[in-house]
N, C-alpha and C. Protein backbone atom coordinates (compact mmCIF):
# COMPACT_ATOMS: atom_id res chain seq x y z
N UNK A 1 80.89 64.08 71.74
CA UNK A 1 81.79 64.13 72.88
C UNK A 1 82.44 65.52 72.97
N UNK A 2 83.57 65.84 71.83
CA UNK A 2 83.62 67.84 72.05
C UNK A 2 82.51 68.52 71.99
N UNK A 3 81.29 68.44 71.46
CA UNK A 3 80.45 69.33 72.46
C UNK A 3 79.79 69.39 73.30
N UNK A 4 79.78 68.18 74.39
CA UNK A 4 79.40 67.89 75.41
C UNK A 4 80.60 68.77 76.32
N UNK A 5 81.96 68.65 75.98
CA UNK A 5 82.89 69.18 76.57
C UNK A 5 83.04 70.82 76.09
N UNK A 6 82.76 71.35 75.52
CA UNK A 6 82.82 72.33 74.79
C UNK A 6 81.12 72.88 75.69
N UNK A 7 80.20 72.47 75.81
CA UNK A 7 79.38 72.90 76.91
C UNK A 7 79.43 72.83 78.41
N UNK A 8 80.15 71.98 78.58
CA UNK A 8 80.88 71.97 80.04
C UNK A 8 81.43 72.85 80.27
N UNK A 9 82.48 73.47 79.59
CA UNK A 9 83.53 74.73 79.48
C UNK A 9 82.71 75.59 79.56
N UNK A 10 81.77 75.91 78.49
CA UNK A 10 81.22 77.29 78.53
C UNK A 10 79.71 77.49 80.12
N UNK A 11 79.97 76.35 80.42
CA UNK A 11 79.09 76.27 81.52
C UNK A 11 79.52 76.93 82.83
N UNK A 12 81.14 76.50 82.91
CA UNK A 12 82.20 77.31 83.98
C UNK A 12 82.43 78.36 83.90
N UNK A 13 82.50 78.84 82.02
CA UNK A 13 83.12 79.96 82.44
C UNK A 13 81.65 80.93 82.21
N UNK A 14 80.41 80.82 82.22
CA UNK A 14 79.45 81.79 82.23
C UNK A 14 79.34 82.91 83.40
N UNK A 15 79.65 82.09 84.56
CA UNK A 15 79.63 82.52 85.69
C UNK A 15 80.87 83.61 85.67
N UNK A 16 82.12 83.48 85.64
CA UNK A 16 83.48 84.14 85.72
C UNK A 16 82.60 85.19 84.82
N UNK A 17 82.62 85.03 83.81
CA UNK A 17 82.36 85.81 82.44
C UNK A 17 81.21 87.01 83.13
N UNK A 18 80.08 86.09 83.56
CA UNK A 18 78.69 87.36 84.31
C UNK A 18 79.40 88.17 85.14
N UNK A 19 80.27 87.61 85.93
CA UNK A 19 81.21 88.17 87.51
C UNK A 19 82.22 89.47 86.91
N UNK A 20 82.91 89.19 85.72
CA UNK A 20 83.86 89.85 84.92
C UNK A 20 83.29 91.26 84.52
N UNK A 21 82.23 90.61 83.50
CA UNK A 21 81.34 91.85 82.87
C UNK A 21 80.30 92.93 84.02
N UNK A 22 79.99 92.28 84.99
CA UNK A 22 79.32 93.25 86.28
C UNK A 22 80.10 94.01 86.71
N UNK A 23 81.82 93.70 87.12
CA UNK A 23 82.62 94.30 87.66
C UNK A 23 82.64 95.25 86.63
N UNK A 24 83.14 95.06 85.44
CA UNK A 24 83.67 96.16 84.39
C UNK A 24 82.54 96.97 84.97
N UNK A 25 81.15 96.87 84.70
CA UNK A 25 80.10 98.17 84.38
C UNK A 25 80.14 98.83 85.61
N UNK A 26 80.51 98.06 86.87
CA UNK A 26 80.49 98.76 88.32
C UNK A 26 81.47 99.76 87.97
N UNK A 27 82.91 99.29 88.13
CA UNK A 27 83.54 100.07 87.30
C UNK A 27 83.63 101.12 86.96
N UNK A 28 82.72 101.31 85.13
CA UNK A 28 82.84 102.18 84.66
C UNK A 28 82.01 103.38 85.68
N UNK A 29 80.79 102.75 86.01
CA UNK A 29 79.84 103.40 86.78
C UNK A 29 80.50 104.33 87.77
N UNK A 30 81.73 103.64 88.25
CA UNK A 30 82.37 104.51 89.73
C UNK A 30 83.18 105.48 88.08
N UNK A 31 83.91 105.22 87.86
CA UNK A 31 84.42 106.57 86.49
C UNK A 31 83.51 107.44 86.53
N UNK A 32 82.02 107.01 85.37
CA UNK A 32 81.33 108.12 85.19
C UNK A 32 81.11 109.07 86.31
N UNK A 33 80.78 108.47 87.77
CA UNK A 33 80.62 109.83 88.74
C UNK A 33 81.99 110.10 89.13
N UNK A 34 83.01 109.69 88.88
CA UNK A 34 83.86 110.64 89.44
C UNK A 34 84.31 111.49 88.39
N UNK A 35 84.26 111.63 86.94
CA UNK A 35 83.96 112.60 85.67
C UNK A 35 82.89 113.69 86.24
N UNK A 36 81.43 113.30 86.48
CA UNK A 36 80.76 113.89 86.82
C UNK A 36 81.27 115.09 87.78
N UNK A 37 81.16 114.51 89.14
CA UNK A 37 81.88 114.86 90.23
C UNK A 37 83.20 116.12 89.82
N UNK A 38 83.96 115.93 88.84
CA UNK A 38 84.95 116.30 89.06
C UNK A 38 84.57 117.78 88.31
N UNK A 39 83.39 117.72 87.16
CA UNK A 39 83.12 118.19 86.11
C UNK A 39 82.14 119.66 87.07
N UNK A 40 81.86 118.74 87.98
CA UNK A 40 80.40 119.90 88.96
C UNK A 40 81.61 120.60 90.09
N UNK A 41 82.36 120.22 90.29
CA UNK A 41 83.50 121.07 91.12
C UNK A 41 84.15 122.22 89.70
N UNK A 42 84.62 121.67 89.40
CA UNK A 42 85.31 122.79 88.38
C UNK A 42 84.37 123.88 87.40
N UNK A 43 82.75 123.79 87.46
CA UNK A 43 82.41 124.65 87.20
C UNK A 43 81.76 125.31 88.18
N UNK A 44 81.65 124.68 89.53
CA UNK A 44 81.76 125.72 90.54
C UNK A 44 82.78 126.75 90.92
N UNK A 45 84.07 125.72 90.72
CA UNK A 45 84.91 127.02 90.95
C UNK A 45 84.89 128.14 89.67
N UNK A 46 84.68 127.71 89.06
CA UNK A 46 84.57 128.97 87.59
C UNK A 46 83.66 129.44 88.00
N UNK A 47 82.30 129.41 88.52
CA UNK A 47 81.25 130.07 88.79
C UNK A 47 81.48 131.47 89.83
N UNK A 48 82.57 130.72 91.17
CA UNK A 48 82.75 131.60 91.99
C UNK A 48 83.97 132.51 91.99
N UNK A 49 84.73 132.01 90.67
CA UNK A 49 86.14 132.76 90.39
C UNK A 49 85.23 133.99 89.81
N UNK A 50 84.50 133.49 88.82
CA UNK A 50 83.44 134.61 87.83
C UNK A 50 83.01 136.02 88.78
N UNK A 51 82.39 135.24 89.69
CA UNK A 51 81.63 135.81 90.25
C UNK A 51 82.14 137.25 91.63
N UNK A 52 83.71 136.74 91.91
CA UNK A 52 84.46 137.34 92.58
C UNK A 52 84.93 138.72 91.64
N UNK A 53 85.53 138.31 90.44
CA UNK A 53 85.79 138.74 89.63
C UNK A 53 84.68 139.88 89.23
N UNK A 54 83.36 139.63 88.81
CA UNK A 54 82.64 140.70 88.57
C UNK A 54 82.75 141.86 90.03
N UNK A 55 82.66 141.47 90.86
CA UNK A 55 82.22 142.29 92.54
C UNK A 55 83.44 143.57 92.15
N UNK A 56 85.00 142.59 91.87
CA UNK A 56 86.02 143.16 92.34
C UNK A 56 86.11 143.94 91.04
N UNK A 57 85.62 143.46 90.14
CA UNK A 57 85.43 144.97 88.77
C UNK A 57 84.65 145.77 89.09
N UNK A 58 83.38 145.64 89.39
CA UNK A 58 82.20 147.06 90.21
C UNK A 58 83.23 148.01 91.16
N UNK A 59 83.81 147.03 91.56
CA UNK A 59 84.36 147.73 92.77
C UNK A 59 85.68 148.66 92.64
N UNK A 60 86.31 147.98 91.61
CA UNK A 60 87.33 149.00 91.13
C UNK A 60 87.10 149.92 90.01
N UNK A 61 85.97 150.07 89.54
CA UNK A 61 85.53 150.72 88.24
C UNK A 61 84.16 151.63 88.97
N UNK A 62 83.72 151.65 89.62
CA UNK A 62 82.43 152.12 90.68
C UNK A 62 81.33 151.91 89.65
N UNK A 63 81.55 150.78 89.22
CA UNK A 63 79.58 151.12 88.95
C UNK A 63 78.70 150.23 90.07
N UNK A 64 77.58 150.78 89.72
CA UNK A 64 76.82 150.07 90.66
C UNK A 64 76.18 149.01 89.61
N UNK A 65 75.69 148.01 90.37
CA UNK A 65 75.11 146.97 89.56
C UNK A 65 73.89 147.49 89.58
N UNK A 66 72.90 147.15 87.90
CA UNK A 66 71.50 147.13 87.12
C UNK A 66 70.65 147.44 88.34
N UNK A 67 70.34 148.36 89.05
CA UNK A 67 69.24 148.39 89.73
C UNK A 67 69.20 147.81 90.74
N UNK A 68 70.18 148.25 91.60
CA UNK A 68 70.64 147.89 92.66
C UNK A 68 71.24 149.08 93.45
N UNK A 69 70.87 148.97 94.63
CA UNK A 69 71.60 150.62 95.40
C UNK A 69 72.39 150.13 95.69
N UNK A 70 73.37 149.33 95.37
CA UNK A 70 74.31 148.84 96.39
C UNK A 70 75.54 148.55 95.25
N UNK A 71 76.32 149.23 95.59
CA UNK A 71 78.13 149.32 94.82
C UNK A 71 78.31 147.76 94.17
N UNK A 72 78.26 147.15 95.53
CA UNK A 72 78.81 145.63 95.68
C UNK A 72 77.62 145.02 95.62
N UNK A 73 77.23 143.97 95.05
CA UNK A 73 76.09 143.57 95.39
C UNK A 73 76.29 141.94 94.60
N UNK A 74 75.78 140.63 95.19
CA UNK A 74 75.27 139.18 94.78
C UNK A 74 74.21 139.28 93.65
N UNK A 75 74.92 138.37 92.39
CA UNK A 75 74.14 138.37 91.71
C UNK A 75 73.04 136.78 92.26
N UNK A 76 71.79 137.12 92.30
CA UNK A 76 71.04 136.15 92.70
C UNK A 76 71.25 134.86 91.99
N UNK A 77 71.02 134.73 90.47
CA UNK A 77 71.53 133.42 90.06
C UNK A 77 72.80 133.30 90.02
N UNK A 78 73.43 133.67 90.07
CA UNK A 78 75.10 133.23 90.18
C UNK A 78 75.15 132.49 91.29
N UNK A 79 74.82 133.13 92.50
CA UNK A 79 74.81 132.78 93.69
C UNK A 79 74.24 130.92 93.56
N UNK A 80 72.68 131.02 93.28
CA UNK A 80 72.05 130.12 93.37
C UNK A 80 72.57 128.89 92.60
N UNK A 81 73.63 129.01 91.23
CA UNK A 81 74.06 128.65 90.68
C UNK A 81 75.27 127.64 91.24
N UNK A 82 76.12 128.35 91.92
CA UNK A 82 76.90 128.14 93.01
C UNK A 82 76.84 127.17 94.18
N UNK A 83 75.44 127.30 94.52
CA UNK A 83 75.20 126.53 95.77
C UNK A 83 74.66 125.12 95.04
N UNK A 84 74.08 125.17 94.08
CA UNK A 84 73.70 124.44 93.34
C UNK A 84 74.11 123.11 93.26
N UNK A 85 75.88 123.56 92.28
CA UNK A 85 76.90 123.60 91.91
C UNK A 85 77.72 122.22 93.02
N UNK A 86 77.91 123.42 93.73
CA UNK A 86 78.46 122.94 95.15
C UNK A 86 77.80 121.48 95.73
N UNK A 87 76.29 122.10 95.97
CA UNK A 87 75.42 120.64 96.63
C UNK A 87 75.68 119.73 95.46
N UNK A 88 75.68 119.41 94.03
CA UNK A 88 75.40 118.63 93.23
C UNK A 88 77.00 117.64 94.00
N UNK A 89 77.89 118.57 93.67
CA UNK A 89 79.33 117.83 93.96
C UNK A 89 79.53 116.93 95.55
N UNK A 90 78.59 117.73 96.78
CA UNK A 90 78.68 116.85 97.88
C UNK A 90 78.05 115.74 97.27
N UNK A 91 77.18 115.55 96.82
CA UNK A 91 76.03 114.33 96.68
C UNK A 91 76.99 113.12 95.47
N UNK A 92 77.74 113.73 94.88
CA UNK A 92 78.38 113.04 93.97
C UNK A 92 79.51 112.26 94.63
N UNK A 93 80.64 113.03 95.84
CA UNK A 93 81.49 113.01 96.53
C UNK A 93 80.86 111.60 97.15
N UNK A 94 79.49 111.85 98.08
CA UNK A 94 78.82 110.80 98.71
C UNK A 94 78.68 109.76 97.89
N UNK A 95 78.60 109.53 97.28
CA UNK A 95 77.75 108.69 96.06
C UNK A 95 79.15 107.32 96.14
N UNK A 96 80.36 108.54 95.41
CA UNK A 96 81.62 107.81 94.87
C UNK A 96 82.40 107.39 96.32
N UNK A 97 81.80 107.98 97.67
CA UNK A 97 82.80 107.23 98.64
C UNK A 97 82.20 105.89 98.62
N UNK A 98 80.86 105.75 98.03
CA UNK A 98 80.09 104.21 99.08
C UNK A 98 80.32 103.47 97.47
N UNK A 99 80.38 104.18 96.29
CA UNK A 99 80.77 103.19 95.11
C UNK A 99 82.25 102.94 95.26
N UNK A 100 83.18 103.53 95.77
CA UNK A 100 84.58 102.92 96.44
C UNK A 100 84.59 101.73 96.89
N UNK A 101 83.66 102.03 98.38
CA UNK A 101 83.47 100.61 99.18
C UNK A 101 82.64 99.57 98.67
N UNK A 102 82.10 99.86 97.56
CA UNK A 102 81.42 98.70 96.71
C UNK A 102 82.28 97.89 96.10
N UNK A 103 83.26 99.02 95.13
CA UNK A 103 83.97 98.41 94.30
C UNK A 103 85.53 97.79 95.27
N UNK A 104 85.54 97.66 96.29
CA UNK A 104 86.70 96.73 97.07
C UNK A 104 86.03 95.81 97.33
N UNK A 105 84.82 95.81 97.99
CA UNK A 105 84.04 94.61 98.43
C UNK A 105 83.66 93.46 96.90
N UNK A 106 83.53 94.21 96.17
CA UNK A 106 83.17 93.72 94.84
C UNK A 106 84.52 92.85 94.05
N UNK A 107 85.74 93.33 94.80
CA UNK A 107 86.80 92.71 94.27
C UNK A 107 87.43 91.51 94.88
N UNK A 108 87.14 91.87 96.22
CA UNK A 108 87.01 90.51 97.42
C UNK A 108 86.18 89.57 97.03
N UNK A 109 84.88 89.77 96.87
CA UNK A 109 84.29 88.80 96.49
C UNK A 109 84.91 87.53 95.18
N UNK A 110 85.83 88.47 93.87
CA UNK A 110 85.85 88.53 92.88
C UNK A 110 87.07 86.99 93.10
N UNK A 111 88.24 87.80 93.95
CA UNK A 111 89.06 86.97 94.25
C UNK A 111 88.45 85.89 95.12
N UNK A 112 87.79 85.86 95.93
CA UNK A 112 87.36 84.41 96.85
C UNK A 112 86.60 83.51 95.95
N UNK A 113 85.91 84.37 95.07
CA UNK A 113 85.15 83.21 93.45
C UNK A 113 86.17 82.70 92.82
N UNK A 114 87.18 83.35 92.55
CA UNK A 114 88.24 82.94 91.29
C UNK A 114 89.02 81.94 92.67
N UNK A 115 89.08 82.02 93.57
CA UNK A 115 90.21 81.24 94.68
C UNK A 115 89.05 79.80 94.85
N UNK A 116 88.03 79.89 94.82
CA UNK A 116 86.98 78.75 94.87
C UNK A 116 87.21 78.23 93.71
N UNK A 117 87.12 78.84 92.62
CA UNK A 117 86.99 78.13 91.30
C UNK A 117 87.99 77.11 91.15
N UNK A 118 89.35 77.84 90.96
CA UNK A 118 90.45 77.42 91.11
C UNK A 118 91.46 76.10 91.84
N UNK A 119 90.38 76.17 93.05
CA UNK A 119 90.48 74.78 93.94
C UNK A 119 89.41 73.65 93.22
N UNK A 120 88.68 74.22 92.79
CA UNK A 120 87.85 72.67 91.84
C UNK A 120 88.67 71.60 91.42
């Protein structure tokens, strides 16, 4: 008889429990890209602080850059680095607005399960 009841219980709460543990990993999932996200902005801006920074040393010191006729001049991978940089963070930005609207919809759901359950 308790483990007939004792499997009943764990029968109810499997479901809550699957519902619980999906949310957490959604969750963490929206964290990790906004770490990500936050991680690909801030070494863009270091990339392009860097990169300002070298121009405005050529420029106050006159050298010319390695084989280059030109005073001032873009370093090609820096640059490319940059845009890189930049695109990685829109795509991340995108990513974490629609894992936002996942994770509200995901919580609605969460409460109308637990508000169903609850009325049993």
């Amino acid at each position: 008889m308790g483990l007939n009841n004792f499997a009943t219980g764990a029968l109810l709460a499997a479901p809550l429990t699957a519902v619980l543990t999906w949310l957490t990993v959604s969750w963490q999932q929206h964290v990790d890209v906004r770490v990500e996200r936050d991680t690909a902005v801030v070494r863009a801006d270091r990339a392009a602080f860097d990169e300002r920074f070298e121009r405005d040393w050529r420029m106050m010191t006159g050298q010319r850059r390695p084989g280059s006729f030109q005073d001032v001049g873009c370093d090609p991978a820096a640059a490319s680095e940059l845009v890189r940089l930049r695109q990685r963070a829109a795509e991340l930005e995108e990513r974490l607005a629609g894992s936002t609207a996942n994770l509200g919809a995901d919580a609605r759901e969460l409460r109308a399960l637990m508000k169903k359950e609850s009325d049993r």
